[in-house]
Structures are given as structure tokens and as C-alpha cells.
N, C-alpha and C. Protein backbone atom coordinates (compact mmCIF):
# COMPACT_ATOMS: atom_id res chain seq x y z
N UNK A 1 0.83 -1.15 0.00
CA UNK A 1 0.00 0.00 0.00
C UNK A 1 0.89 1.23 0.00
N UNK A 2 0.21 1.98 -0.93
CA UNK A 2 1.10 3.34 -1.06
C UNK A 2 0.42 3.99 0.34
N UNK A 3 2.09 5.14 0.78
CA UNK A 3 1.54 6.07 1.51
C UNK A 3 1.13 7.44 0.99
N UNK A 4 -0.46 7.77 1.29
CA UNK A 4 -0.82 8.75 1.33
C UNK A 4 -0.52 10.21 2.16
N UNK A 5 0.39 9.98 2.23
CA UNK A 5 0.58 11.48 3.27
C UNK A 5 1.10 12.03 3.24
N UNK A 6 0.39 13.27 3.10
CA UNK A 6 1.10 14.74 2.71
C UNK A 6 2.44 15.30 3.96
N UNK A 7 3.35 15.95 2.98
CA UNK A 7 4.10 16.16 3.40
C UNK A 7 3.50 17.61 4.36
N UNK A 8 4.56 17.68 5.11
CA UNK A 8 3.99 18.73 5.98
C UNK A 8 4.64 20.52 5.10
N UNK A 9 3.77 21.44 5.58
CA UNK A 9 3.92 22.51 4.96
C UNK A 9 5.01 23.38 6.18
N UNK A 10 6.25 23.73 5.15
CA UNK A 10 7.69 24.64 5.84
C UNK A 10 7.25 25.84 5.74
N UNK A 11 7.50 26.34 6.21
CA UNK A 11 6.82 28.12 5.87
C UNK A 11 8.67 28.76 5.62
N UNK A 12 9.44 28.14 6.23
CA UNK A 12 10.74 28.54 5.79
C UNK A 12 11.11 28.23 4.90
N UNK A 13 10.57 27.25 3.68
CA UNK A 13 11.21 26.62 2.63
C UNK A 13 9.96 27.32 1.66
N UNK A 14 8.93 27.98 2.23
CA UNK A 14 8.41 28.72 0.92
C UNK A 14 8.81 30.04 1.03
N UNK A 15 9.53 30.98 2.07
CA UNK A 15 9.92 31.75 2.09
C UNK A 15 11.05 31.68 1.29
N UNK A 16 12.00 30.98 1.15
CA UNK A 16 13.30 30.98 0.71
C UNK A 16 12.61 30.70 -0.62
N UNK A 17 11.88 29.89 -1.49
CA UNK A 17 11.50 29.83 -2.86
C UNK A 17 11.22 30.88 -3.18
N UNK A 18 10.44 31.93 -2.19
CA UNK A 18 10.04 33.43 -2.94
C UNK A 18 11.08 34.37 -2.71
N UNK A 19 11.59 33.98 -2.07
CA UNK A 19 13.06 34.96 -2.48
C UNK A 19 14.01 34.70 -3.67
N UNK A 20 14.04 33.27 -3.76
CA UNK A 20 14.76 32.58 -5.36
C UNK A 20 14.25 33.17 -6.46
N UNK A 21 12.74 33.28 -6.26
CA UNK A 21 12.21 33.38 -7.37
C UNK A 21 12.46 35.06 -7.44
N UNK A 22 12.54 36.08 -6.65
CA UNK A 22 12.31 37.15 -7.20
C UNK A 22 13.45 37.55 -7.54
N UNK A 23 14.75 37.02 -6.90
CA UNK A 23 16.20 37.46 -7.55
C UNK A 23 16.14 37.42 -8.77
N UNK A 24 15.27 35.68 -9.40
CA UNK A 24 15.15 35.44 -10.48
C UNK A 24 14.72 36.70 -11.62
N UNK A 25 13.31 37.06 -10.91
CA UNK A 25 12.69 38.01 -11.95
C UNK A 25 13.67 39.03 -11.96
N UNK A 26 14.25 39.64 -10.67
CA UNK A 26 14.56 40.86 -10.78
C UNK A 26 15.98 40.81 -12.03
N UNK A 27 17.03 39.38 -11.77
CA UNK A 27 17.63 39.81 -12.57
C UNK A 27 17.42 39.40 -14.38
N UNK A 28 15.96 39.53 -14.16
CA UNK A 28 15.74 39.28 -15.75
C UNK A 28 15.16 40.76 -16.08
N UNK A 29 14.53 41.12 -15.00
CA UNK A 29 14.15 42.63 -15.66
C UNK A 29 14.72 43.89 -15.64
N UNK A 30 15.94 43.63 -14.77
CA UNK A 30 17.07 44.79 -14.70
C UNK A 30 18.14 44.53 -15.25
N UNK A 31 18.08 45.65 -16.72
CA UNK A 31 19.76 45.22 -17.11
C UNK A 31 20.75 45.29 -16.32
N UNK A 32 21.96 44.13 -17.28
CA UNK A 32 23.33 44.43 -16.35
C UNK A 32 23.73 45.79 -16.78
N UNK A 33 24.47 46.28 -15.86
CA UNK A 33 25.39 47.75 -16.67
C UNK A 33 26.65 46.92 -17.03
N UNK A 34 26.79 47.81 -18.30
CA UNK A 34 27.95 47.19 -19.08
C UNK A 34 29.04 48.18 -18.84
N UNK A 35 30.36 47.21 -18.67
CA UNK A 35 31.38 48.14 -17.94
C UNK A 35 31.22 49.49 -18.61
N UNK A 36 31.62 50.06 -17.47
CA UNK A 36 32.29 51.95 -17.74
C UNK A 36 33.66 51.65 -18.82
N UNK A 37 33.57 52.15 -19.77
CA UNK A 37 34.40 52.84 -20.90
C UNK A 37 35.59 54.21 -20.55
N UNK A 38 36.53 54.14 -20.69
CA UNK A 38 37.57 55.08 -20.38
C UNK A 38 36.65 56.45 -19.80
N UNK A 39 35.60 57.36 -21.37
CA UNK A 39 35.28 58.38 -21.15
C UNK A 39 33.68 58.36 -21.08
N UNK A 40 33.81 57.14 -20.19
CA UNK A 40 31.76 57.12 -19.87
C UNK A 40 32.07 57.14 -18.17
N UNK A 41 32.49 57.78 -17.63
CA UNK A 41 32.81 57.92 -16.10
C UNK A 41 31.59 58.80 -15.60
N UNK A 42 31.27 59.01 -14.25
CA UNK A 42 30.08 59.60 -14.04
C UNK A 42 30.40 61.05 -14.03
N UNK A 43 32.03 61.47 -13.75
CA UNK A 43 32.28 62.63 -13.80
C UNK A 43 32.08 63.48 -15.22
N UNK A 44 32.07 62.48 -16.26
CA UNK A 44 31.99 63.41 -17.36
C UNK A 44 30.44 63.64 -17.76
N UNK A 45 29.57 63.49 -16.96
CA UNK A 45 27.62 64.39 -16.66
C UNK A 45 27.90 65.25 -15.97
N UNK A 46 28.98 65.49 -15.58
CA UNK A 46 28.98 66.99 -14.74
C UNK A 46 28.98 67.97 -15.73
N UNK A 47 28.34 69.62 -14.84
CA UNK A 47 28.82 70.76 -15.64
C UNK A 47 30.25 70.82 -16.50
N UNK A 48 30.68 71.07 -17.55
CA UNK A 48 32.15 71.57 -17.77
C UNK A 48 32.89 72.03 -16.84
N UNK A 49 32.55 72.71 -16.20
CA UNK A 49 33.32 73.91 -14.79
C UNK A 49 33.76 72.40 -14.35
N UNK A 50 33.20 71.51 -14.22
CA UNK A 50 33.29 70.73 -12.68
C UNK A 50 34.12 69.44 -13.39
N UNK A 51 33.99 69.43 -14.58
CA UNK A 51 34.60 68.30 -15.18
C UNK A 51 36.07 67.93 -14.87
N UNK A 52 36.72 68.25 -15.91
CA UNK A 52 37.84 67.85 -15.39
C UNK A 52 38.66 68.91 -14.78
N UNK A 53 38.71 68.11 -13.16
CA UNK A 53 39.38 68.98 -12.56
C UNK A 53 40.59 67.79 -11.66
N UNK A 54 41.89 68.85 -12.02
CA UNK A 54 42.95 68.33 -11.56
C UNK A 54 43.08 68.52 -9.90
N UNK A 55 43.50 67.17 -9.24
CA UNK A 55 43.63 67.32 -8.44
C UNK A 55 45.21 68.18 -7.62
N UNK A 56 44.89 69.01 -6.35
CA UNK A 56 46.49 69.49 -6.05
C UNK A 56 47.25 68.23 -5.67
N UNK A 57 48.18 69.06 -5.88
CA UNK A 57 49.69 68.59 -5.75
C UNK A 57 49.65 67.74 -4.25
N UNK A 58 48.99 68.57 -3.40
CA UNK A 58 48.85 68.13 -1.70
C UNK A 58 48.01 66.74 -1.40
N UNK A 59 47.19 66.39 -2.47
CA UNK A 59 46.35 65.44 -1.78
C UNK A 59 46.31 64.05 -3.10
N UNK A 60 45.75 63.11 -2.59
CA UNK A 60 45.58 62.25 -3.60
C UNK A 60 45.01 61.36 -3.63
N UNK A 61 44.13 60.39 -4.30
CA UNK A 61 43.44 59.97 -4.11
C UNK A 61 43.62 58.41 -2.89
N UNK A 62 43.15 58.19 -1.88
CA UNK A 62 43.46 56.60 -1.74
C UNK A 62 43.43 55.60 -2.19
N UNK A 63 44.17 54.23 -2.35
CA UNK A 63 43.58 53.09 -2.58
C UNK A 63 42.06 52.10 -2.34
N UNK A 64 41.02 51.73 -2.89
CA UNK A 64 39.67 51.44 -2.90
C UNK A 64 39.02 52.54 -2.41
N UNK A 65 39.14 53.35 -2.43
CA UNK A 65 37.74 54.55 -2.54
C UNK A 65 37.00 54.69 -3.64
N UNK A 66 35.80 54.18 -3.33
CA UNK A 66 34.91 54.33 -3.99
C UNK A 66 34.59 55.42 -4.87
N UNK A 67 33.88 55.28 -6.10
CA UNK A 67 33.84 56.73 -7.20
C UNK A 67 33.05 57.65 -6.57
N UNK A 68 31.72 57.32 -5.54
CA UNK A 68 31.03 58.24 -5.03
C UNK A 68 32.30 59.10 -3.92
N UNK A 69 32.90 58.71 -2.99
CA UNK A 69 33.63 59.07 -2.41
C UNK A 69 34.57 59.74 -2.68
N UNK A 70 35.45 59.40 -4.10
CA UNK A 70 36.34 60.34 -5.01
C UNK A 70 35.53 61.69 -5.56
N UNK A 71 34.50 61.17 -6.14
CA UNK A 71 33.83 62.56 -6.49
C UNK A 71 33.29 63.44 -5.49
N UNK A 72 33.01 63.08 -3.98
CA UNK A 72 32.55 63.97 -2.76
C UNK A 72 33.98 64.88 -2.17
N UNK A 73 34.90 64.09 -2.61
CA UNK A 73 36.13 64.52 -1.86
C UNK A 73 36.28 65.55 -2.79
N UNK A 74 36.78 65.45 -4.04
CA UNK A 74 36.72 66.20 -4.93
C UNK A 74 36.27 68.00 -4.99
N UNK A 75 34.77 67.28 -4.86
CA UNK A 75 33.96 68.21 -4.36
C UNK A 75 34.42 69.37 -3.26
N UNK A 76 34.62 68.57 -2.32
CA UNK A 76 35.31 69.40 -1.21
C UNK A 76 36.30 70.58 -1.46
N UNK A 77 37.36 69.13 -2.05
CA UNK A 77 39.06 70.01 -2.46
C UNK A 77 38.77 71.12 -3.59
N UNK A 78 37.53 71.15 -4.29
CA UNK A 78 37.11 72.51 -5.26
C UNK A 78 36.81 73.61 -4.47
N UNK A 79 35.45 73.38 -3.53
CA UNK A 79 35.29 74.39 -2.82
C UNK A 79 36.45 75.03 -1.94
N UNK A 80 37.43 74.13 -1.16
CA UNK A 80 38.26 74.75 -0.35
C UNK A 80 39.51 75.50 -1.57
N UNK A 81 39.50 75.04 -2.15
CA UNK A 81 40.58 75.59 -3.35
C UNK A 81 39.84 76.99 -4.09
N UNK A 82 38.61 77.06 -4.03
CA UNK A 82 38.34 78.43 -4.39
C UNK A 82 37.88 79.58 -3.54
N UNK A 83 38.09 78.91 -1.99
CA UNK A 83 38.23 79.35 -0.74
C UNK A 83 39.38 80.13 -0.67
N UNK A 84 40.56 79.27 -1.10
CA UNK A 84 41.95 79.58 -0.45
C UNK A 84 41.91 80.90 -2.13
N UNK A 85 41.38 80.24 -3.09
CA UNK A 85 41.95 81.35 -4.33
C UNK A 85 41.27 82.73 -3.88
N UNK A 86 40.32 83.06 -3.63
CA UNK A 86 39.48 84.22 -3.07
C UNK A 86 40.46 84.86 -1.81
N UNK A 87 40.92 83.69 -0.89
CA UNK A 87 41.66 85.14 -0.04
C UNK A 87 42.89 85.28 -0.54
N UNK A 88 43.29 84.53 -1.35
CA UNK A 88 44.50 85.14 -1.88
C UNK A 88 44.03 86.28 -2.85
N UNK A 89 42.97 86.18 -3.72
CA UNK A 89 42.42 87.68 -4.32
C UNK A 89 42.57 88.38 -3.43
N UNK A 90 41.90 88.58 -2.37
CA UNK A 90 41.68 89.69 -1.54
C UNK A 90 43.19 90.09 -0.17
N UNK A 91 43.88 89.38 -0.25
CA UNK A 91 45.31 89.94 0.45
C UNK A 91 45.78 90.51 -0.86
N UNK A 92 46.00 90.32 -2.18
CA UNK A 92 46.51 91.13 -3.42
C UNK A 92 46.27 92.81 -3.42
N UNK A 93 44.41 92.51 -3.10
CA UNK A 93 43.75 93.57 -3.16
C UNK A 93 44.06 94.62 -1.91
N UNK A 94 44.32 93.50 -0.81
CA UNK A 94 44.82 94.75 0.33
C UNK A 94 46.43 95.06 0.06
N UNK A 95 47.33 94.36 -0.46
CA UNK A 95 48.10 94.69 -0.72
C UNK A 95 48.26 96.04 -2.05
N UNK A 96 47.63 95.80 -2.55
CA UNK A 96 47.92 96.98 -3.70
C UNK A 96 47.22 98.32 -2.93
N UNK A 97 45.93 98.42 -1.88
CA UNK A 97 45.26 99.12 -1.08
C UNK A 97 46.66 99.92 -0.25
N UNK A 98 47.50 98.88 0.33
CA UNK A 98 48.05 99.56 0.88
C UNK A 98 49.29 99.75 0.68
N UNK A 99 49.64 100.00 -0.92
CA UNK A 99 50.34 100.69 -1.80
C UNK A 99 50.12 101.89 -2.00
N UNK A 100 49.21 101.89 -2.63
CA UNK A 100 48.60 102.98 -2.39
C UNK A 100 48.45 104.16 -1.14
N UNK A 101 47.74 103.63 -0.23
CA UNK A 101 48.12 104.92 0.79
C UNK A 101 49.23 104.72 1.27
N UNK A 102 50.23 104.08 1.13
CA UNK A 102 51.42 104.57 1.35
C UNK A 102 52.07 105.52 0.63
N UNK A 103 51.63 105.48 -0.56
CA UNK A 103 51.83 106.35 -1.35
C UNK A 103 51.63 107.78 -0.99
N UNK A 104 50.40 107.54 -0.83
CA UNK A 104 49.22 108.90 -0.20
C UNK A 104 50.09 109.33 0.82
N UNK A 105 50.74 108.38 2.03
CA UNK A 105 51.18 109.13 3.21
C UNK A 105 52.35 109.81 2.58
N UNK A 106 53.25 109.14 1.72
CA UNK A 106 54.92 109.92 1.84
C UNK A 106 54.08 111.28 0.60
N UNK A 107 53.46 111.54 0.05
CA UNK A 107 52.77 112.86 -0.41
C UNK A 107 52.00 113.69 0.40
N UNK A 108 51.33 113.20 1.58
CA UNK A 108 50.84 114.04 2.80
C UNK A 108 52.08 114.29 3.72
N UNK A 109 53.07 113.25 3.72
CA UNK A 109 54.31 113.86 4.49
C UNK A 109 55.30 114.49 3.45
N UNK A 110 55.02 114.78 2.93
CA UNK A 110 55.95 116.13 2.15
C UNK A 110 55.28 117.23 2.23
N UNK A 111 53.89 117.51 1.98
CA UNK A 111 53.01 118.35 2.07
C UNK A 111 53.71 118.69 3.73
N UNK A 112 53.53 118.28 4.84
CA UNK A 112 53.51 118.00 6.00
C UNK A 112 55.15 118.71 6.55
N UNK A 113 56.12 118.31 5.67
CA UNK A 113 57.33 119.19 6.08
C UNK A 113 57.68 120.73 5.57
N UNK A 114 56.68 120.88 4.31
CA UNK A 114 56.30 122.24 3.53
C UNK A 114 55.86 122.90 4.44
N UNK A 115 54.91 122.23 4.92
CA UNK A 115 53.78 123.83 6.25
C UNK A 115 54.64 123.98 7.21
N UNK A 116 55.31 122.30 7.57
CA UNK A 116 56.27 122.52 9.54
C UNK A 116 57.64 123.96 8.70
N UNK A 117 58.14 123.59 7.28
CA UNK A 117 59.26 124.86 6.94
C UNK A 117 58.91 126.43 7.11
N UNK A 118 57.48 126.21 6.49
CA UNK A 118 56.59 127.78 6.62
C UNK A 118 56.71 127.98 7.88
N UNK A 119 55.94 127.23 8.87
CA UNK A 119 55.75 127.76 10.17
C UNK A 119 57.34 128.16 11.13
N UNK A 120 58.24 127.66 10.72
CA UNK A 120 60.03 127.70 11.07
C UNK A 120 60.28 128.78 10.61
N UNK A 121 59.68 129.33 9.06
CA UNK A 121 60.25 130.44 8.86
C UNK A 121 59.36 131.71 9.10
N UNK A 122 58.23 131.45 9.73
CA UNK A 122 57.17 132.69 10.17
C UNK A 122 57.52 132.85 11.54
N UNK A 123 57.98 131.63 12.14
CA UNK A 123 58.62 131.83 13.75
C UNK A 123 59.44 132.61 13.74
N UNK A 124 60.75 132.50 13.24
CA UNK A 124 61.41 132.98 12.68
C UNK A 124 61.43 134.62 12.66
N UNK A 125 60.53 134.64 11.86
CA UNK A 125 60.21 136.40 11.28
C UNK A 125 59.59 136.74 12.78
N UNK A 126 58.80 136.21 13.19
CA UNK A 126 57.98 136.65 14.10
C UNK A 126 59.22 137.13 15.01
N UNK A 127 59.59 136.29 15.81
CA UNK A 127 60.79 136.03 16.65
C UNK A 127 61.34 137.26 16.80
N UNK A 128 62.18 137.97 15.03
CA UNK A 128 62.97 138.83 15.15
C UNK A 128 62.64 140.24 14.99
N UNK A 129 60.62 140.22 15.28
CA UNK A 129 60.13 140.93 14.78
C UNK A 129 59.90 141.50 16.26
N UNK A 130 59.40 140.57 17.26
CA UNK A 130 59.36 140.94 18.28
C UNK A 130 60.87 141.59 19.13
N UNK A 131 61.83 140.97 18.75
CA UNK A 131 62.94 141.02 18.89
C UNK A 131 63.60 142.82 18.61
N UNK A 132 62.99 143.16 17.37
CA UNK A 132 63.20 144.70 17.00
C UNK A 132 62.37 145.49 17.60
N UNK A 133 61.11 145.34 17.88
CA UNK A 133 60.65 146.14 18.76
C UNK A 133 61.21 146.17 20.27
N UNK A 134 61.49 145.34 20.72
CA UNK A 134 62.03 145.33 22.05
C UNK A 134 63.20 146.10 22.10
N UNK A 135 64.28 146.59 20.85
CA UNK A 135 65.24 147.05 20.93
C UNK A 135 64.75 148.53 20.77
N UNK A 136 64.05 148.50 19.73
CA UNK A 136 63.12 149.89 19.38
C UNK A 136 62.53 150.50 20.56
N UNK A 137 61.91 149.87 21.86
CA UNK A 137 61.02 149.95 22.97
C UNK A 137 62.63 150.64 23.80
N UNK A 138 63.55 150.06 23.94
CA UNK A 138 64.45 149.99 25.17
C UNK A 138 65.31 151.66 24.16
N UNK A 139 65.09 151.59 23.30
CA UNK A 139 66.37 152.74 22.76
C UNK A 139 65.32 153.86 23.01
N UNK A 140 63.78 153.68 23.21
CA UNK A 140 62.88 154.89 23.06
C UNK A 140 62.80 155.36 24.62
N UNK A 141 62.77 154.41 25.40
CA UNK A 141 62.99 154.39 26.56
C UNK A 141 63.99 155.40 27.06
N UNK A 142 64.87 154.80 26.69
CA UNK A 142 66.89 155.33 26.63
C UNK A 142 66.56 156.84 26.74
N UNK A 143 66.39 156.94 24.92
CA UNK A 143 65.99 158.55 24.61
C UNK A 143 65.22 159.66 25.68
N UNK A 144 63.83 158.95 26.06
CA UNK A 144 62.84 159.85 27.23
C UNK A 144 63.51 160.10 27.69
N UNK A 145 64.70 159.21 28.71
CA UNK A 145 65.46 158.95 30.43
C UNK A 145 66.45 160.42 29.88
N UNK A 146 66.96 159.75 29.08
CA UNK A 146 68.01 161.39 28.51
C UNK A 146 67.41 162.77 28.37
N UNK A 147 66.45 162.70 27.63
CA UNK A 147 65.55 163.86 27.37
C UNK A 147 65.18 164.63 28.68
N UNK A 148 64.39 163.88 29.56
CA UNK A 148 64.24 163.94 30.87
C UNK A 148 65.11 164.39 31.75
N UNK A 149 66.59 164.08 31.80
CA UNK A 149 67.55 164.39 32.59
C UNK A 149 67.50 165.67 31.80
N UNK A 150 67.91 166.47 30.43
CA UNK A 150 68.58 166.82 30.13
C UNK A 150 66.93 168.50 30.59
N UNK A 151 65.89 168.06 30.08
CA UNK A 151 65.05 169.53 30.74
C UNK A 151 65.02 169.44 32.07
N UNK A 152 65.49 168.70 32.80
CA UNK A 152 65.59 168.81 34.35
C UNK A 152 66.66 169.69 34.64
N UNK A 153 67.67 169.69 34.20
CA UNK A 153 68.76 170.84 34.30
C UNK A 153 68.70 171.94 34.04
């Protein structure tokens, strides 16, 4: 006599068939990607600006880093590199700024030893101006004292 009896039902062995099976479908309905080509890289969908850009001298890429990770780093070393190019614009700019009023000062300090010469030589005048009257004052003086003696007699 044959045996009639059903095998018993796995719920783990139909789980694992529906997972077989959908790897199955999935890899029938998703193409493979066919290798990347020298100039089919993801960097070359970027803007132009962003394309090819050389990396500095200072840094470089590691061994197994991933392309997302090369291109984030990347990313980075652009922004900080047009970080560092901007303050170097702007120390140029203060540098030529303060060319300039240096300039400005040694022309305000010439101006500046012109007025201090004027004022040396108005002292000066002044000085010997006061200087003649005082002699003028003392000889007029002189004169009265004489004058004085001389109708007193």
C-alpha cells in the first residue's frame, strides 16, 4: 500500500523559494550595466566647470575609494581651493590698497614738512620781529630817560 501522506507545509522553505524566485525576476528585468568605458565615467555628466578637474599637488586619491567618495572629496578640495583662491584675491587687493596709501602718506608727508618749513620760517620772522621792537622799545625808553635828565637841568 502506497503512503498517502502529505508532506507537511515549511513556511521557511516557501519563504526561501520566494526569495529565489524574485532574484530570479529581478535579474531578468534589470539590465546588467555594461562596464564603464575610459570616457563614460560619471564625472563626465557633470557641468564643464566641474569636469575635469585636476587634483592638487597636496592630496591624492586613496587606494579602494569608492567613485562616489572620489567625487565627494573632490567636491570638497574645489570648494576649499576656491576658498583659499578668493583670499588670496583679496590679500593682493589689500596689498595693492596699501600701496597705495602709502603712497598717499609719503605725499601728505611732504606736504607736512612744507607747512612745519613755513611755520620755522614765520617763527622765525615773528621772533625777530618781536625782537626789533624790544630794541626799538628799550632805545625809546633810553631817549625819554636822557631827554628827561637833560630839561631837568
Amino acid at each position: 500500500m502506497r503512503s498517502t501522506a502529505v508532506k507537511a507545509f515549511d513556511i521557511n522553505e516557501v519563504k526561501l523559494d520566494i526569495a529565489d524566485q524574485l532574484e530570479k525576476d529581478i535579474a531578468t528585468v534589470t539590465p546588467r550595466r555594461p562596464t564603464l568605458l575610459p570616457g563614460d565615467e560619471p564625472r563626465n555628466y557633470a557641468p564643464p566647470a566641474n569636469r575635469a578637474m585636476t587634483l592638487p599637488d597636496y592630496v591624492t586619491h586613496l587606494d579602494g575609494v569608492s567613485e562616489i567618495g572620489k567625487l565627494s572629496a573632490e567636491a570638497i578640495i574645489r570648494e576649499y581651493e576656491a576658498a583659499a583662491k578668493e583670499i588670496e584675491a583679496m590679500g593682493q587687493e589689500i596689498a595693492s590698497r596699501s600701496q597705495a596709501i602709502a603712497a598717499n602718506v609719503f605725499s601728505m608727508l611732504e606736504e607736512v614738512k612744507t607747512t612745519a618749513a613755513q611755520f620755522h620760517k614765520e617763527a622765525t620772522r615773528i621772533f625777530h620781529d618781536i625782537e626789533s621792537c624790544s630794541i626799538i622799545t628799550e632805545e625809546v625808553r633810553t631817549t625819554c630817560d636822557a631827554l628827561k635828565k637833560k630839561i631837568v637841568e
